[in-house]
Protein backbone atom coordinates (compact mmCIF):
# COMPACT_ATOMS: atom_id res chain seq x y z
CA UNK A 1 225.27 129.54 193.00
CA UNK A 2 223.04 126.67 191.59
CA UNK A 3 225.11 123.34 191.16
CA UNK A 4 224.40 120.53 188.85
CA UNK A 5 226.00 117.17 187.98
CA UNK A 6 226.05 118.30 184.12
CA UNK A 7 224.98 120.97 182.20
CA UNK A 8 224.39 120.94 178.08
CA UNK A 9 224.86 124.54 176.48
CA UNK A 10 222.90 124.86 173.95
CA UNK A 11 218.88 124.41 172.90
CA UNK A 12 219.31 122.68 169.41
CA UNK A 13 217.82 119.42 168.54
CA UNK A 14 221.47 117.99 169.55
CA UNK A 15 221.90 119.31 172.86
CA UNK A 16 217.90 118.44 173.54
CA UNK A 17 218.70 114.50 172.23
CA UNK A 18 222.05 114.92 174.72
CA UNK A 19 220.29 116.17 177.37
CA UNK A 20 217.61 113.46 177.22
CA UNK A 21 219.70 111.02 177.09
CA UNK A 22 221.62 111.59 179.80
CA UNK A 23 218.65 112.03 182.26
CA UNK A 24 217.26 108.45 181.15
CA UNK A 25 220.58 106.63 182.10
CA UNK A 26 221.13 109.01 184.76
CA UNK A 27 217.90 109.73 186.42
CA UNK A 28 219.92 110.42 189.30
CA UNK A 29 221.79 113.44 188.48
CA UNK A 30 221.06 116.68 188.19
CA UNK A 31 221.29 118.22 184.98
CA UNK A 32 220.77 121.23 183.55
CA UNK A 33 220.18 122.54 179.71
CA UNK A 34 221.59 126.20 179.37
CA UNK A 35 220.16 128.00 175.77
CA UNK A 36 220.40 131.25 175.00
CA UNK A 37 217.94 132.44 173.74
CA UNK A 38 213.88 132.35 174.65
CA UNK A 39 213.13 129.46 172.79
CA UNK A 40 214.54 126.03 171.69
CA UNK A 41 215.98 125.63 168.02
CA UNK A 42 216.07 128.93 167.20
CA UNK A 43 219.29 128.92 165.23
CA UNK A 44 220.65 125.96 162.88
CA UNK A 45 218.30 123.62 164.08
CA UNK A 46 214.99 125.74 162.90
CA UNK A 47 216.48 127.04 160.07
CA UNK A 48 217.01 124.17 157.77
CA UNK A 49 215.48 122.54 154.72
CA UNK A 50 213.43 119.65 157.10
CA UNK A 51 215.40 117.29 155.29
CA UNK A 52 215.45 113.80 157.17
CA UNK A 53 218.74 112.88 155.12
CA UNK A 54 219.51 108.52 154.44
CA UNK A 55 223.22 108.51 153.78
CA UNK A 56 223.13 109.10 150.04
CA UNK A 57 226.61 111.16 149.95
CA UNK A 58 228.62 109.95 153.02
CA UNK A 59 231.97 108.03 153.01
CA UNK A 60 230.85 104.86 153.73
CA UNK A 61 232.17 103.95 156.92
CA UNK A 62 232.56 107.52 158.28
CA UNK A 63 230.71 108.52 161.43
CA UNK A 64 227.99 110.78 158.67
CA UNK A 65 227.07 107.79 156.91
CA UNK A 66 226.59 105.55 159.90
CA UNK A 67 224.98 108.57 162.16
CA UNK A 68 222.68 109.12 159.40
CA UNK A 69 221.55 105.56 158.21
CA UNK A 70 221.08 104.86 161.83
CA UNK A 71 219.42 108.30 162.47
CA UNK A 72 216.82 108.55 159.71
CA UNK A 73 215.30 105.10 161.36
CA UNK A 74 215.29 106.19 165.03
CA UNK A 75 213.92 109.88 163.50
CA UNK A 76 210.71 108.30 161.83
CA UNK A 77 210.31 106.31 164.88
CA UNK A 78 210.52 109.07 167.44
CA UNK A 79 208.00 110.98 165.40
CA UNK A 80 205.19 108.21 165.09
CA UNK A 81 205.77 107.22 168.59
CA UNK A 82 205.40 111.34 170.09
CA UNK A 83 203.36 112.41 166.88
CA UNK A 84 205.63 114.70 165.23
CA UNK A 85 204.82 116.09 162.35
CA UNK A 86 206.56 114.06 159.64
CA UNK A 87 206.57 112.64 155.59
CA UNK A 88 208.86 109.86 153.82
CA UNK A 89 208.51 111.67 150.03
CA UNK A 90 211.57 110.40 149.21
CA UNK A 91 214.45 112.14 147.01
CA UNK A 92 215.01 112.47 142.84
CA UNK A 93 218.76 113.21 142.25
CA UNK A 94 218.50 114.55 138.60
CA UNK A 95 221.21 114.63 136.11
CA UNK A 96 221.12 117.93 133.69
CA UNK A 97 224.01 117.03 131.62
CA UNK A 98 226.44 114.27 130.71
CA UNK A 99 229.02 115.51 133.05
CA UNK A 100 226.32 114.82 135.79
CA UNK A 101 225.28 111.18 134.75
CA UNK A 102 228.93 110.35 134.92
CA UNK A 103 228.99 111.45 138.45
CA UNK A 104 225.66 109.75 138.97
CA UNK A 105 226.85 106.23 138.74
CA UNK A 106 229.46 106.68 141.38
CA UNK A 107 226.80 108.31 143.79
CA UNK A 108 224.93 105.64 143.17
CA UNK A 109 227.16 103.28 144.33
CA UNK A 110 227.44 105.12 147.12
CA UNK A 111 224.14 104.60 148.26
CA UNK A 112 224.53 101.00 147.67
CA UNK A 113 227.49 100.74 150.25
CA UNK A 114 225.57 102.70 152.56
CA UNK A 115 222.51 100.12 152.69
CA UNK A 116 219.88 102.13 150.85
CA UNK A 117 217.88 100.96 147.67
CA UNK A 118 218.17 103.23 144.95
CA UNK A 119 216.10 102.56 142.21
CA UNK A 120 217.88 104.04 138.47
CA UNK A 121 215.35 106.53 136.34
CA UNK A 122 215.79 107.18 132.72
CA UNK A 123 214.67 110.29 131.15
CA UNK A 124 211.47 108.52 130.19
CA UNK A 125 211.40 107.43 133.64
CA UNK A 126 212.17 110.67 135.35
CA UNK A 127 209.60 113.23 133.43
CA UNK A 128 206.82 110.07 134.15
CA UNK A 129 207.11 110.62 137.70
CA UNK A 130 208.00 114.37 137.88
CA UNK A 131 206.26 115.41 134.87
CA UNK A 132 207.74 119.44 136.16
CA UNK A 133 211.02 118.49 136.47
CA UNK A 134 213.62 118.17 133.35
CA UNK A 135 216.98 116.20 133.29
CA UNK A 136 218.70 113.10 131.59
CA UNK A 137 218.34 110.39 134.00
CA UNK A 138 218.55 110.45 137.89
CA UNK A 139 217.82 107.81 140.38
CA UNK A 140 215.14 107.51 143.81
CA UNK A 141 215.57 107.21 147.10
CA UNK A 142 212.56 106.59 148.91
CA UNK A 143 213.70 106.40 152.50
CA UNK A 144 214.73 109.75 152.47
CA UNK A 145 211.39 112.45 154.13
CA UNK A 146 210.95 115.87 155.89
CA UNK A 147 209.90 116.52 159.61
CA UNK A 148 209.37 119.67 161.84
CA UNK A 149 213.07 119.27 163.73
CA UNK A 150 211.39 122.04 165.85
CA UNK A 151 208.60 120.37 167.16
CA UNK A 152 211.18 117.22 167.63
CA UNK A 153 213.15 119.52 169.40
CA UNK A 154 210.20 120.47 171.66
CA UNK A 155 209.48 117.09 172.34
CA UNK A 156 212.65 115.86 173.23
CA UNK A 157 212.94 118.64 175.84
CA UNK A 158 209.20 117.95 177.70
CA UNK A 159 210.39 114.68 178.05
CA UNK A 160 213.96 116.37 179.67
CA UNK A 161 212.06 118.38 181.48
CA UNK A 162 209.10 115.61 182.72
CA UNK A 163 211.87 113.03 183.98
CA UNK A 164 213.09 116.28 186.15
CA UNK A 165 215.77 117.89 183.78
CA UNK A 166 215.66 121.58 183.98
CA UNK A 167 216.03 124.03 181.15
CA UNK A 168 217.45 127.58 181.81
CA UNK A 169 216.80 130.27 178.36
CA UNK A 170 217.91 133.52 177.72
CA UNK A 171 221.78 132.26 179.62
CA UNK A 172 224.26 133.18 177.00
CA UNK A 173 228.09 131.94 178.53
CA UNK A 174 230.01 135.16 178.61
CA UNK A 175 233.04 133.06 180.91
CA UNK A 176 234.12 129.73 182.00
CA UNK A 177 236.28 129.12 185.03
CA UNK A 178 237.34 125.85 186.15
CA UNK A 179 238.79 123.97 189.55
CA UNK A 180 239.48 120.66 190.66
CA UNK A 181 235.96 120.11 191.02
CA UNK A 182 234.11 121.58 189.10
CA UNK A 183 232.98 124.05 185.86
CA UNK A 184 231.66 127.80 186.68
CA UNK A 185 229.44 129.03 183.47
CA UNK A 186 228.98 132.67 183.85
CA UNK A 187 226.22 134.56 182.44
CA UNK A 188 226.24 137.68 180.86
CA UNK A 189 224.39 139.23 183.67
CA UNK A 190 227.02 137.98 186.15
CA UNK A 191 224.55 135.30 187.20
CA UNK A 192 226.15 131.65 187.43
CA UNK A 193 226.35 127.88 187.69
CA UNK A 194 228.44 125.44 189.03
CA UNK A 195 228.69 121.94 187.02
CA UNK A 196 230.82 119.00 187.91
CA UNK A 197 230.81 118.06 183.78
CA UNK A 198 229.81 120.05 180.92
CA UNK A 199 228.35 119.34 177.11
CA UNK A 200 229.22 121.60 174.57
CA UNK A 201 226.29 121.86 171.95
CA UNK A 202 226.96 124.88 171.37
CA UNK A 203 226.82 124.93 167.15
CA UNK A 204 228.15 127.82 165.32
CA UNK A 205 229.66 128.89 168.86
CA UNK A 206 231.30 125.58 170.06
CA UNK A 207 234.93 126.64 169.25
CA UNK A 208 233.91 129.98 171.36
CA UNK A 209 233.23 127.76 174.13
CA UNK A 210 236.88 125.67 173.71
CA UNK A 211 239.15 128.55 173.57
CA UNK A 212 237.71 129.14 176.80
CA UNK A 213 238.18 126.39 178.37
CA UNK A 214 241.95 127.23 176.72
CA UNK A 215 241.74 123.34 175.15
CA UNK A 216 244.04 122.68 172.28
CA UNK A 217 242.12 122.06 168.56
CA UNK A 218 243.36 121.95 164.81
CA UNK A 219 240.22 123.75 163.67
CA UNK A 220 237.60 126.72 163.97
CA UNK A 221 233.77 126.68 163.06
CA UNK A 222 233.03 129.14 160.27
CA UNK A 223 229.62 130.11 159.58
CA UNK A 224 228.09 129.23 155.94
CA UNK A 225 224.77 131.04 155.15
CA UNK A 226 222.39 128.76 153.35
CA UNK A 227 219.60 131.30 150.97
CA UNK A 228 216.78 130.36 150.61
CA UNK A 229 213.33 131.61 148.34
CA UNK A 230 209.65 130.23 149.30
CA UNK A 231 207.57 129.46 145.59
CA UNK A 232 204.16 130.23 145.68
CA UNK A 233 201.32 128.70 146.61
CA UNK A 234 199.98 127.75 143.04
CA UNK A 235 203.71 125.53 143.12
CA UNK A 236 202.63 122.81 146.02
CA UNK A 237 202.41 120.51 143.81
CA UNK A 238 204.85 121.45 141.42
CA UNK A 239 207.05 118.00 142.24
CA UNK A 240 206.08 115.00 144.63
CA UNK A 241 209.30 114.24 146.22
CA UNK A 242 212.17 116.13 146.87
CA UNK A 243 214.40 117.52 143.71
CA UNK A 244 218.79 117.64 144.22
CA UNK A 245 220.83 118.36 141.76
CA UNK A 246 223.84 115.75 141.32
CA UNK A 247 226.62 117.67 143.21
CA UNK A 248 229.89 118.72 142.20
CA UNK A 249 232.00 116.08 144.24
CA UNK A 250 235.00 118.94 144.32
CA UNK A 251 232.44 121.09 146.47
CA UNK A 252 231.17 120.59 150.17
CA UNK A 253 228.14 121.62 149.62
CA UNK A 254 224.90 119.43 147.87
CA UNK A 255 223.74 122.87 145.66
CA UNK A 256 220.10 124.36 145.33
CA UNK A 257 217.46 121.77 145.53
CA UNK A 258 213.58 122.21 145.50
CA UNK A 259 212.36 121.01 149.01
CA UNK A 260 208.75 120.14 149.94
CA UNK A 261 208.35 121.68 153.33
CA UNK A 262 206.13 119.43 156.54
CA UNK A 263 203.84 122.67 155.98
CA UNK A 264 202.89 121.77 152.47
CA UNK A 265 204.81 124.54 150.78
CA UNK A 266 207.83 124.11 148.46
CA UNK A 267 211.33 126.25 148.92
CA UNK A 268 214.04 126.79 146.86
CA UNK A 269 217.81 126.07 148.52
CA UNK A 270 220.21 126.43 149.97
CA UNK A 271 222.75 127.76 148.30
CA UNK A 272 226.14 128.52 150.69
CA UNK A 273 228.07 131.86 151.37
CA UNK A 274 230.67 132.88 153.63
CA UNK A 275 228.56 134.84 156.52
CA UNK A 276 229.63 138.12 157.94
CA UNK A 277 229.23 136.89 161.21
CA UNK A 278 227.72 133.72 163.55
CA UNK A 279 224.47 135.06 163.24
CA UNK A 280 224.52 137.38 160.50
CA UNK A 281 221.04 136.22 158.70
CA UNK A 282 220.53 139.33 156.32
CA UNK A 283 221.66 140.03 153.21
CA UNK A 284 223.88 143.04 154.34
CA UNK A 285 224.08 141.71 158.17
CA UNK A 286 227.83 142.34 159.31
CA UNK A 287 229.29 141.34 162.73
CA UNK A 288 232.82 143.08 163.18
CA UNK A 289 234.00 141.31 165.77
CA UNK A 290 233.50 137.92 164.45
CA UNK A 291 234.88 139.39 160.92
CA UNK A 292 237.85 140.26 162.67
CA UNK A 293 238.23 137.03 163.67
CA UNK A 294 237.80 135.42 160.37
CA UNK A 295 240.00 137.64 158.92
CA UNK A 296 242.77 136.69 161.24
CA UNK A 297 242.24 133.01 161.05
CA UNK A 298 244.47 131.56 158.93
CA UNK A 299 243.15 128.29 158.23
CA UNK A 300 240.33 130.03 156.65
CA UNK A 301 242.43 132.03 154.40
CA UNK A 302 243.99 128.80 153.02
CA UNK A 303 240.65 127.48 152.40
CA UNK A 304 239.03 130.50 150.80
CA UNK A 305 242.13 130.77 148.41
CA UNK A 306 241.76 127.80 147.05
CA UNK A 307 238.05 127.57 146.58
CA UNK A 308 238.31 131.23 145.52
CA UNK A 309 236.74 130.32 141.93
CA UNK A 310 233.57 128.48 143.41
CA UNK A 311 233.67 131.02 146.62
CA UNK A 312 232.99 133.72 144.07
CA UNK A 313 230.28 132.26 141.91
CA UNK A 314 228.45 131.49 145.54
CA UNK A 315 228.57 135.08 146.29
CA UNK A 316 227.12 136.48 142.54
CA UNK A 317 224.62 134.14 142.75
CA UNK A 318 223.42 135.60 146.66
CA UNK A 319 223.54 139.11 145.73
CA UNK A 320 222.23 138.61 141.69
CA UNK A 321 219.59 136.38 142.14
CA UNK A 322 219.19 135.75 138.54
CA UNK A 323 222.03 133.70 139.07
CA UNK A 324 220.72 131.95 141.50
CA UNK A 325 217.35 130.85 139.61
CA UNK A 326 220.03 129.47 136.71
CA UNK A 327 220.68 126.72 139.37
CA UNK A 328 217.05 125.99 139.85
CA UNK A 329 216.08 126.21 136.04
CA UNK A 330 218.60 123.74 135.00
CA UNK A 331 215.96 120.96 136.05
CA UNK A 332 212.93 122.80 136.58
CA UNK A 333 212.37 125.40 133.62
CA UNK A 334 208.93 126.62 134.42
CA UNK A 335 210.25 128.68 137.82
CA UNK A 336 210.79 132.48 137.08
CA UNK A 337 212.36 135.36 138.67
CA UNK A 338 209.58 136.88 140.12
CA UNK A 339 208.52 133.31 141.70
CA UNK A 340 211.58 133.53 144.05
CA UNK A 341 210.06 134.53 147.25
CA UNK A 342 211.76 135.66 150.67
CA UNK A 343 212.75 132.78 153.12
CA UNK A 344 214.19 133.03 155.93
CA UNK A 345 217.94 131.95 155.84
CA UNK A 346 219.70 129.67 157.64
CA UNK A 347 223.40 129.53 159.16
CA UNK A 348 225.42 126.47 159.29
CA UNK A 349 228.42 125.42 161.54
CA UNK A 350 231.27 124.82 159.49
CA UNK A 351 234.41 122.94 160.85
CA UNK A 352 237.66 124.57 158.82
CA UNK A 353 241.15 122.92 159.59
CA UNK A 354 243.65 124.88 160.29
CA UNK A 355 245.58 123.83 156.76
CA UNK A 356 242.18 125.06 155.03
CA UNK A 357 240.41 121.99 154.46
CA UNK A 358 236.90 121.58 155.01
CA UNK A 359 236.08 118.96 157.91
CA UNK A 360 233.41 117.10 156.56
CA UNK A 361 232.73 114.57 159.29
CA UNK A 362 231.99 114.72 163.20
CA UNK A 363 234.32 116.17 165.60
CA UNK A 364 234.57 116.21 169.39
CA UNK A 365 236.82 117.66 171.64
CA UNK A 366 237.32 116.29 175.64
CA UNK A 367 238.82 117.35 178.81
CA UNK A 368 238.38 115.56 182.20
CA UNK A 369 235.40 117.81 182.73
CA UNK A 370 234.21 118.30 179.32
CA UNK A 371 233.10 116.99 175.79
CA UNK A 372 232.67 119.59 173.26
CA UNK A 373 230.57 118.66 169.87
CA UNK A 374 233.49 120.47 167.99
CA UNK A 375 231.77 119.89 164.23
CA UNK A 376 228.11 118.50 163.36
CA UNK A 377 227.41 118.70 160.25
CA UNK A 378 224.57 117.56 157.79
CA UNK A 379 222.85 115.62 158.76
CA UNK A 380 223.78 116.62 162.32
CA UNK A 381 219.54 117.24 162.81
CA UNK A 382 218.85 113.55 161.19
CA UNK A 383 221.41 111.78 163.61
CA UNK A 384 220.68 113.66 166.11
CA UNK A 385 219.47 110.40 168.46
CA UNK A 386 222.56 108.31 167.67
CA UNK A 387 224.88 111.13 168.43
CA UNK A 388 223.39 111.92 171.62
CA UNK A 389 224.03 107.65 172.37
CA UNK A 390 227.70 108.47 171.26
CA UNK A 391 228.24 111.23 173.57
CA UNK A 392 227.07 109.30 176.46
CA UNK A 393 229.19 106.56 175.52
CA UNK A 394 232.59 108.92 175.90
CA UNK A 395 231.35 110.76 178.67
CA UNK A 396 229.93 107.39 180.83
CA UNK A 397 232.75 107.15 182.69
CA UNK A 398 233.94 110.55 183.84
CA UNK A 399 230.31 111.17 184.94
């Protein structure tokens, strides 16, 4: 059996920046990267909007706002230094309605606390610069840009890999067994390694991971599927920066937003629906098993009945998908039905409480020979650098 001083599961951009880090301060150890399938990214990481996020919605003070504002610097920096495809377009938050300038002013205070320069549009202001795009008022952020987290991703692993990290695909962990010493990660296959200290970067499957370890938590990670529709080609240069709506601040979620993609294209999303399972990416994709384990999880119940109301209109709007171009027409008019192309959709990892609330900031979970990224969510990808620095800070001294 193969033995290492640590091992990361998972091949996201987190558990690359993790892994990375730990072999520069540790060039000394062995250390492994375990991902399960062929390729890095291939999940939550690669099937995002691009979006390098700046802080614009964060609790000031919370690890998301200081992860991010710290993250979307090291991010631009990391791509001009290893030339990774990147673009700071900056982002138009665009108020439809009364209600939504009203909620404006208080975002835009937020992004004051959180060190960013917003810079106030009126409706004058706002059809000047987007000429495509209608609304009331809204207000720019230019630090805000897109990247290719994949090719990041990439990067941060041959750099793993070139200080002497090694990277192990297609290992799914079917068991854990622990001793004194050390961490056994079994392998489907019944093939194995032996680890004195694990990372858990596991995503959507990080709370599979704790339970078995048998470790204690007041949570679960629920998987959200973000829709999303590419516009066609003749729409490139429908808008020059990125489009949000002003979000409902009663809802977790930031609502459908027109993003221009690193490959020049534009897509409509995400929107955010219960998934039928951790990697249940079709429409009609169904994974018994984990339903049964939704279904029995009682913290979720709490939070699905009481965002029941919102829960619902999510779910019309993914199967009708006239409903779903009402979102987008609110501030951009001129998309129709049949410009709604397929995109491939994306699952997020979804920290739910165990009294139903939604855990909206990071989470970890630690044994002696352990750390276990127990919630990352937007703008997990953005922070991923300062997260990885983190990590090594709680883990430096039981390595």
């Amino acid at each position: 059996m193969a033995k290492y001083d640590v091992t990361i599961v998972g091949g996201g951009i987190v558990g690359a920046a993790v892994a990375l880090k730990l072999k520069q301060e540790r060039s000394q150890f062995s250390i492994l990267l375990l991902e399960k399938e062929t390729l890095p990214a291939q999940h939550q990481t690669g099937r995002n909007s691009g979006v390098i996020h700046a802080g614009v919605y964060y609790q000031p003070g919370s690890l998301k706002a200081k992860y991010s504002r710290e993250g979307l610097e090291r991010t631009i920096s990391f791509c001009q230094q290893y030339d990774v495809d990147y673009l700071q377009c900056g982002k138009l938050l665009v108020a439809t309605n009364d209600l939504e300038l009203q909620r404006m002013e208080s975002l835009y205070e937020r992004c004051q606390q959180n060190d960013l320069t917003p810079e106030l549009l009126s409706k004058a202001q706002l059809n000047e610069r987007e000429p495509n795009i209608a609304g009331e008022g809204g207000f720019f952020v230019k630090q805000t840009g897109i990247v290719d987290y994949v090719g990041m991703t990439k990067s941060l692993l041959a750099q793993f890999a070139a200080l002497g990290g090694e990277i192990r695909y297609h290992f799914e962990v079917s068991g854990i067994e622990q001793s004194d010493s050390a961490i056994c990660l079994r392998h489907t296959s019944g093939d194995a390694v032996e680890t004195e200290f694990m990372v858990n970067c596991a995503g959507v499957y990080s709370d599979k991971l704790i339970k078995m370890m048998e470790l204690d938590t007041d949570f679960s990670i629920v998987p959200f599927k973000g829709e999303y529709f590419l516009l066609p080609a003749k729409y490139n240069d429908i808008v020059k920066h990125l489009i949000y709506p002003i979000p409902d601040p009663d809802l977790p979620f930031l609502g459908v937003h027109l993003t221009r993609m690193i490959d020049g294209t534009v897509t409509v999303g995400p929107n955010a629906v219960l998934a039928a399972g951790k990697e249940a990416y079709g429409k009609w994709d169904v994974n018994l098993k984990d339903v049964l384990a939704m279904a029995g999880d009682s913290g979720l119940r709490k939070m699905i009945r009481s965002n029941f109301r919102s829960g619902m209109q999510e779910f019309k709007n993914s199967v009708y998908k006239r409903g779903y171009l009402q979102q987008v027409q609110k501030y951009c008019p001129q998309i129709q039905l049949e410009d709604l192309l397929y995109y491939r959709p994306g699952i997020r990892a979804q920290a739910v409480s165990n009294e139903g609330q939604l855990v909206h900031d990071f989470k970890f979970v630690e044994s002696e020979r352990s750390l276990h990224v127990g919630n990352a969510p937007s703008p997990a990808a953005t922070s991923a650098l300062p997260i990885a620095d983190a990590i090594f800070e709680k883990i430096t001294n039981k390595l």
